[in-house]
Protein backbone atom coordinates (compact mmCIF):
# COMPACT_ATOMS: atom_id res chain seq x y z
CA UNK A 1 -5.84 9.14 30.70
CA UNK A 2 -3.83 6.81 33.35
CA UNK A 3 -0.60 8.19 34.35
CA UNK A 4 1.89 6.55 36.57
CA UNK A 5 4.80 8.91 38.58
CA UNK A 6 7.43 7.66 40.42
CA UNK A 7 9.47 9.94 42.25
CA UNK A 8 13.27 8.57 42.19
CA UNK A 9 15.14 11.63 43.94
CA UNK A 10 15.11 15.18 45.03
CA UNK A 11 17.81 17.33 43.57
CA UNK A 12 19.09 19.86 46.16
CA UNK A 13 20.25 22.55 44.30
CA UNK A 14 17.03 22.84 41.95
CA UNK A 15 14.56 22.06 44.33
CA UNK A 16 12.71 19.78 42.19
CA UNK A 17 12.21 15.96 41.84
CA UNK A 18 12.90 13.23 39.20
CA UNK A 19 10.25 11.12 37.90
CA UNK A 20 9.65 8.12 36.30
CA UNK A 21 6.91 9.17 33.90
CA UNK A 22 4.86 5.99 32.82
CA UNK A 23 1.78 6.36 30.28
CA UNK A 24 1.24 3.00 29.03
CA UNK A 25 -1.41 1.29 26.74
CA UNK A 26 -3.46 4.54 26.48
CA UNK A 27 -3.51 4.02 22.32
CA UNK A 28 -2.14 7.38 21.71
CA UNK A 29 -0.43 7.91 18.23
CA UNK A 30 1.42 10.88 19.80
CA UNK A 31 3.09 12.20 22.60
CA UNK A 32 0.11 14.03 24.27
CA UNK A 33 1.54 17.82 24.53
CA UNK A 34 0.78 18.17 28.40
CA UNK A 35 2.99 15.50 29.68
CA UNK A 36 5.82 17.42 28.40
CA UNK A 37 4.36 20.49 29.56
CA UNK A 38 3.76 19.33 32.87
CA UNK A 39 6.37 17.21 33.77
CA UNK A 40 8.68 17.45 30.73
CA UNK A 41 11.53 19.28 32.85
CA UNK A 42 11.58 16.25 35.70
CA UNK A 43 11.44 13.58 34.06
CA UNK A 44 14.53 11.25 33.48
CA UNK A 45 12.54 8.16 32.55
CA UNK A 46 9.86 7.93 30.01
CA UNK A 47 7.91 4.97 28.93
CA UNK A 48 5.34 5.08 26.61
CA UNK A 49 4.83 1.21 25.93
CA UNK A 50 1.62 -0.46 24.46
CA UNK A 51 0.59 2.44 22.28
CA UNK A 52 -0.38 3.37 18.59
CA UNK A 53 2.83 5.90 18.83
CA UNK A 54 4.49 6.94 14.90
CA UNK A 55 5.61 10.33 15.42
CA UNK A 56 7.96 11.46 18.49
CA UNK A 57 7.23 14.78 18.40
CA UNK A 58 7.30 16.86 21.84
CA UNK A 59 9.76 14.86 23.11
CA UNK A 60 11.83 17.85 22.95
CA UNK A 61 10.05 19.17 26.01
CA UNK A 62 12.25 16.33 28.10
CA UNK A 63 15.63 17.49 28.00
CA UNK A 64 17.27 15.83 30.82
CA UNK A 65 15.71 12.02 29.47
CA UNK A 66 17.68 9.53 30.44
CA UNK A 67 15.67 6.28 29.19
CA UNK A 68 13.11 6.16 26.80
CA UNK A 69 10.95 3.07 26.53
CA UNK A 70 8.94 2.67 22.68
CA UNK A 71 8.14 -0.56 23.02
CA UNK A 72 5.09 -2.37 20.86
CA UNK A 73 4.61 0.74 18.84
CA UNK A 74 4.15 1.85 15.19
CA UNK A 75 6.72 3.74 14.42
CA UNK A 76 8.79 3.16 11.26
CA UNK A 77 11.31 4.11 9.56
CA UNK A 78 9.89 8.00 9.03
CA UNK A 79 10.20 8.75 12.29
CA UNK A 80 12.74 11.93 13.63
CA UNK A 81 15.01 11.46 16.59
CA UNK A 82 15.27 14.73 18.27
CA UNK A 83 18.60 15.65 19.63
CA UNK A 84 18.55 13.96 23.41
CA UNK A 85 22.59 14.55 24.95
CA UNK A 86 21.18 12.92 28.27
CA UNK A 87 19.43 9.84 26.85
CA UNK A 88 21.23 6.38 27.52
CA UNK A 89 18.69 4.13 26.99
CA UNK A 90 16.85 3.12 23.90
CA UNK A 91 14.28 0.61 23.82
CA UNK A 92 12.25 -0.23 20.49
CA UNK A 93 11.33 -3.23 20.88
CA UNK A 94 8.55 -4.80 18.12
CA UNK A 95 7.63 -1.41 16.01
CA UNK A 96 8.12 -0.94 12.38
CA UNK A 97 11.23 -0.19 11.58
CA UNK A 98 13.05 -1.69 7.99
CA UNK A 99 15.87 0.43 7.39
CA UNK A 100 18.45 0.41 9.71
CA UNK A 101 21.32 2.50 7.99
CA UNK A 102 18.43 5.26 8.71
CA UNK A 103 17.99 4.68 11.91
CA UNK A 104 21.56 4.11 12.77
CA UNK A 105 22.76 7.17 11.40
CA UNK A 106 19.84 9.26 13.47
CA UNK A 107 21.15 7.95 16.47
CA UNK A 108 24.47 8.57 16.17
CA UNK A 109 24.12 11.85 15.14
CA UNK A 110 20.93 12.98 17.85
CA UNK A 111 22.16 10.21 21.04
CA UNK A 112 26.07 10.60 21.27
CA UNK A 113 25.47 8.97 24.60
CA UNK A 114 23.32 6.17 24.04
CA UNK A 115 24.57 2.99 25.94
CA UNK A 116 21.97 0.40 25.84
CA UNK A 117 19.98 0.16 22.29
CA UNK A 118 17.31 -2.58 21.71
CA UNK A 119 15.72 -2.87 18.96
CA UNK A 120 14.02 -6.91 18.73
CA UNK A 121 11.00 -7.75 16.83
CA UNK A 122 11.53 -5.07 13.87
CA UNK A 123 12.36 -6.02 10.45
CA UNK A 124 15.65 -4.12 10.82
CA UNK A 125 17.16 -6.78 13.40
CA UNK A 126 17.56 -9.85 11.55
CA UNK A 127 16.70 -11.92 15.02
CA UNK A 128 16.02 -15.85 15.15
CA UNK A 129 12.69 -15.86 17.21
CA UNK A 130 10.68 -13.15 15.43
CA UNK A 131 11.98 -13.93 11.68
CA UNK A 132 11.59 -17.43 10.38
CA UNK A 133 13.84 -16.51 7.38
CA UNK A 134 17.10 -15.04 9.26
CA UNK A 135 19.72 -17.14 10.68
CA UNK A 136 22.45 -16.54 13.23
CA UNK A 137 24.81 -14.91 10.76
CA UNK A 138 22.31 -13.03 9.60
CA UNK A 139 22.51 -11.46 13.40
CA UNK A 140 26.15 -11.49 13.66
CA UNK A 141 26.19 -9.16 10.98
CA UNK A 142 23.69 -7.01 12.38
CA UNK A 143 25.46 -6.69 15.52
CA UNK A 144 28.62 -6.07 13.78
CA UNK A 145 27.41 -3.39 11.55
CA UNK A 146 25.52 -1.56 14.75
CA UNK A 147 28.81 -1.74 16.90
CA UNK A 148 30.97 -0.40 14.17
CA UNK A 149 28.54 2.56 13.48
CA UNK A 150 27.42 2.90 17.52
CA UNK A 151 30.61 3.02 19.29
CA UNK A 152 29.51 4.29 22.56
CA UNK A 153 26.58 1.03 22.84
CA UNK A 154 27.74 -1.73 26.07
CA UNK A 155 24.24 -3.38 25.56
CA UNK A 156 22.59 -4.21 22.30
CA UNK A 157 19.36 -5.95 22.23
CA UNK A 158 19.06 -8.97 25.07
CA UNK A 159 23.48 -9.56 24.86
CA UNK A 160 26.12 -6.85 26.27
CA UNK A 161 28.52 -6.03 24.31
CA UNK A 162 32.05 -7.45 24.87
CA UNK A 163 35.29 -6.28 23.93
CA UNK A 164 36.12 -8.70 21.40
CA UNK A 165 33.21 -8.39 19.32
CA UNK A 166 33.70 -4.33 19.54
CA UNK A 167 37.51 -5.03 17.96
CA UNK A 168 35.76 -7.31 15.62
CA UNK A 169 33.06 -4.41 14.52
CA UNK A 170 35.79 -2.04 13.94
CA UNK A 171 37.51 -4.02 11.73
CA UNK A 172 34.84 -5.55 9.75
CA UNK A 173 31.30 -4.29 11.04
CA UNK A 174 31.01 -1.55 7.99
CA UNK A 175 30.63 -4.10 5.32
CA UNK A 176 28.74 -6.63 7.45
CA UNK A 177 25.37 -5.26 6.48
CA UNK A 178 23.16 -7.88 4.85
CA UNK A 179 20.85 -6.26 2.01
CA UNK A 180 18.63 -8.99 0.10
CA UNK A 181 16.96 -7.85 -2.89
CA UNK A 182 12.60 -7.60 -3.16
CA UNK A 183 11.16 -10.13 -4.45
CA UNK A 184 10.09 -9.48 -7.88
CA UNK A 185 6.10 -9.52 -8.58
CA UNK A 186 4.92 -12.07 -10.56
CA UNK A 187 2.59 -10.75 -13.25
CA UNK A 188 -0.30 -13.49 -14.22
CA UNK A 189 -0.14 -15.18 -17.48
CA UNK A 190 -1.82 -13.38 -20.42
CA UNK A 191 -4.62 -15.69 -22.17
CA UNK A 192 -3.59 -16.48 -25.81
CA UNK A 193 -5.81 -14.99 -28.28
CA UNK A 194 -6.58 -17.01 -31.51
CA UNK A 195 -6.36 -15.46 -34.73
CA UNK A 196 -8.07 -16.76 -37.73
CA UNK A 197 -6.94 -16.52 -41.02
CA UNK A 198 -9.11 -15.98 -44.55
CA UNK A 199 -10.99 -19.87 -44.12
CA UNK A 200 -12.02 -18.97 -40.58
CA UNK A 201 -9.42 -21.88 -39.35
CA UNK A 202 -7.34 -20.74 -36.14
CA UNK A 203 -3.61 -19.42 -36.80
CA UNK A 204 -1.12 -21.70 -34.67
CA UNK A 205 1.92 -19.84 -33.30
CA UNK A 206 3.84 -22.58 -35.33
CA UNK A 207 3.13 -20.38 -38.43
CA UNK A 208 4.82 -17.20 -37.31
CA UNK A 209 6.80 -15.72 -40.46
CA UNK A 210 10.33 -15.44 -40.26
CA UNK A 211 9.88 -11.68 -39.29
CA UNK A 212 8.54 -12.64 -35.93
CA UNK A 213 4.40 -11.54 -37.48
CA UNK A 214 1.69 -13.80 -37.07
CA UNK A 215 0.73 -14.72 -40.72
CA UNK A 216 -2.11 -16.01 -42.04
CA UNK A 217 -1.28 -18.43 -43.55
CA UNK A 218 -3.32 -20.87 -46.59
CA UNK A 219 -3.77 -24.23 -45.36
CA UNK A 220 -2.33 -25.76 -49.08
CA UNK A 221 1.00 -23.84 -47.95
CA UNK A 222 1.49 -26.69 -45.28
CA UNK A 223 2.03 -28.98 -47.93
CA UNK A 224 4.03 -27.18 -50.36
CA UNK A 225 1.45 -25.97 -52.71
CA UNK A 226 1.12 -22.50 -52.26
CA UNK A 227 2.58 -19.58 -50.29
CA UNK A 228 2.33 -16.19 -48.91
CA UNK A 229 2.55 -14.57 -52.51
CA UNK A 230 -0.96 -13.32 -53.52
CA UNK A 231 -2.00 -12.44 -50.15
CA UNK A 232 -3.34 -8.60 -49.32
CA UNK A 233 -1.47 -7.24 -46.66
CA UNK A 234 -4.16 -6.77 -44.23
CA UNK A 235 -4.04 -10.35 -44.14
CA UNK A 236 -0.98 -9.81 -42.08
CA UNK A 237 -0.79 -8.96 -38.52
CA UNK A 238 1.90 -6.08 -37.20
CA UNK A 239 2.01 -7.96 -33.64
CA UNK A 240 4.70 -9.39 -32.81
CA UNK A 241 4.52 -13.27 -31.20
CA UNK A 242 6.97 -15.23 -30.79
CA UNK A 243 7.35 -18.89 -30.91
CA UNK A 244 10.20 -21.75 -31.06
CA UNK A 245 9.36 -25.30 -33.18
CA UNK A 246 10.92 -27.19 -35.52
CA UNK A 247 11.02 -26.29 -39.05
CA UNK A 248 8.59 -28.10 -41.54
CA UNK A 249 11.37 -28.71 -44.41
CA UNK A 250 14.76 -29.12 -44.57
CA UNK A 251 17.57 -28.90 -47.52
CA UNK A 252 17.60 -31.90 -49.83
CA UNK A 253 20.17 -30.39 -52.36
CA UNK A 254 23.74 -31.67 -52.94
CA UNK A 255 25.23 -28.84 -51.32
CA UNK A 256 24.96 -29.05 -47.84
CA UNK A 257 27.29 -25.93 -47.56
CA UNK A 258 24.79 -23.09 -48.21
CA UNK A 259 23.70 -20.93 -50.54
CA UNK A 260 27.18 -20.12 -52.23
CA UNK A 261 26.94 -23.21 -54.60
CA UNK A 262 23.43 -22.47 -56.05
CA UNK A 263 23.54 -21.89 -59.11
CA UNK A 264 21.02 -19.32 -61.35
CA UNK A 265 19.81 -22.62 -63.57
CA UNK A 266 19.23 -24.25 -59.95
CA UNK A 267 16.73 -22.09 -58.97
């Protein structure tokens, strides 16, 4: 296990130093217990880059952090943000994270005095050079809804933040969130299945009754001879199968207004 210390002052009045804690590509999916046991009441910067990291549990034992680095981790959108007062600096770049209402919200509630959020290469931040499929609006709106949520932020991601575009997140930024829908899966196609009827000939959909039931239907019906009358009903099947053609007769009466002039002697 390779840790790195820096010592970047002495504090006077509690005789103790402040580190700069670094424990980098070590593939931990944790915060090992002992760094916070060790030097979790010195350190003001923490960076835990380059590991297999979900779960930020123990980070509790640092409560004077100042800057926390996450970078090229796993952690997604599960993860708990403990309450930090100290912490100004957030860096997250290229983990897992999808939601970022959830996230937001965490930090705003856990970091009121976060400053400097970064949060590049996650599916949450809509940017340019990690997603093909976002645009620069797409951005813009990210910022705006971040700013309006994050007031106390004067760096997000690689761009400070500037005064305009905080007037423009207030007025705006809550409805600026961009939420596309999943796409829906495509089922595969279901093979046909051919029904026969009493000859052994196959059914075609073409000869679906009226009442949307594949019928069986006698071959001398096609030409006018004979119909369904006669027929058992087993001959007729209960699932339904729909189908759209054109109809194989048409109305050659006088009346071309319906049934209303048929008369009883006309039928």
């Amino acid at each position: 296990m390779a840790i790195s210390l820096h010592v970047n002052d002495f504090s006077f009045e509690n005789r103790t130093p402040t580190l700069h804690l670094c424990f980098v590509g070590q593939d931990c999916q944790r915060i090992p217990s002992i760094l916070g046991a060790t030097y979790g009441l010195q350190t003001k910067r923490l960076d835990l880059s380059y590991n297999s990291i979900r779960s930020l549990d123990g980070l509790d034992k640092f409560p004077f952090l100042e800057e926390l680095i996450l970078d090229n981790n796993f952690i997604d959108d599960s993860v708990l943000i403990p309450h930090l007062d100290t912490l100004h600096t957030l860096s997250l770049n290229k983990n897992k994270v999808t939601n970022l209402e959830k996230l937001v919200e965490q930090i705003r509630e856990r970091l009121p005095n976060l400053r400097y959020l970064s949060l590049l290469g996650n599916e949450a931040c809509p940017d340019q050079l990690s997603l093909a499929d976002k645009d620069e609006k797409d951005y813009k709106r990210y910022r705006l809804y971040v700013l309006n949520h994050l007031k106390t932020l004067k760096f997000l991601d690689s761009t400070s933040v500037r005064r305009s575009e905080m007037r423009e997140a207030r007025k705006r930024g809550a409805f600026s969130r961009t939420i596309r829908p999943p796409a829906l899966p495509v089922s595969p196609p279901t093979p046909a299945k051919i029904r026969y009827d009493e000859m052994g000939l196959p059914v075609s959909s073409m000869e679906a009754n009226h009442k949307g039931r594949r019928t069986p239907v006698d071959r001398r019906e096609l030409n006018g001879s004979a119909g369904r009358r006669g027929l058992p009903d087993h001959h007729f099947s209960s699932t339904h199968t729909g189908a759209y053609g054109m109809r194989r007769y048409r109305y050659l009466g006088q009346h071309s207004e319906g049934n209303r002039f048929i008369r009883n002697e006309a039928l």
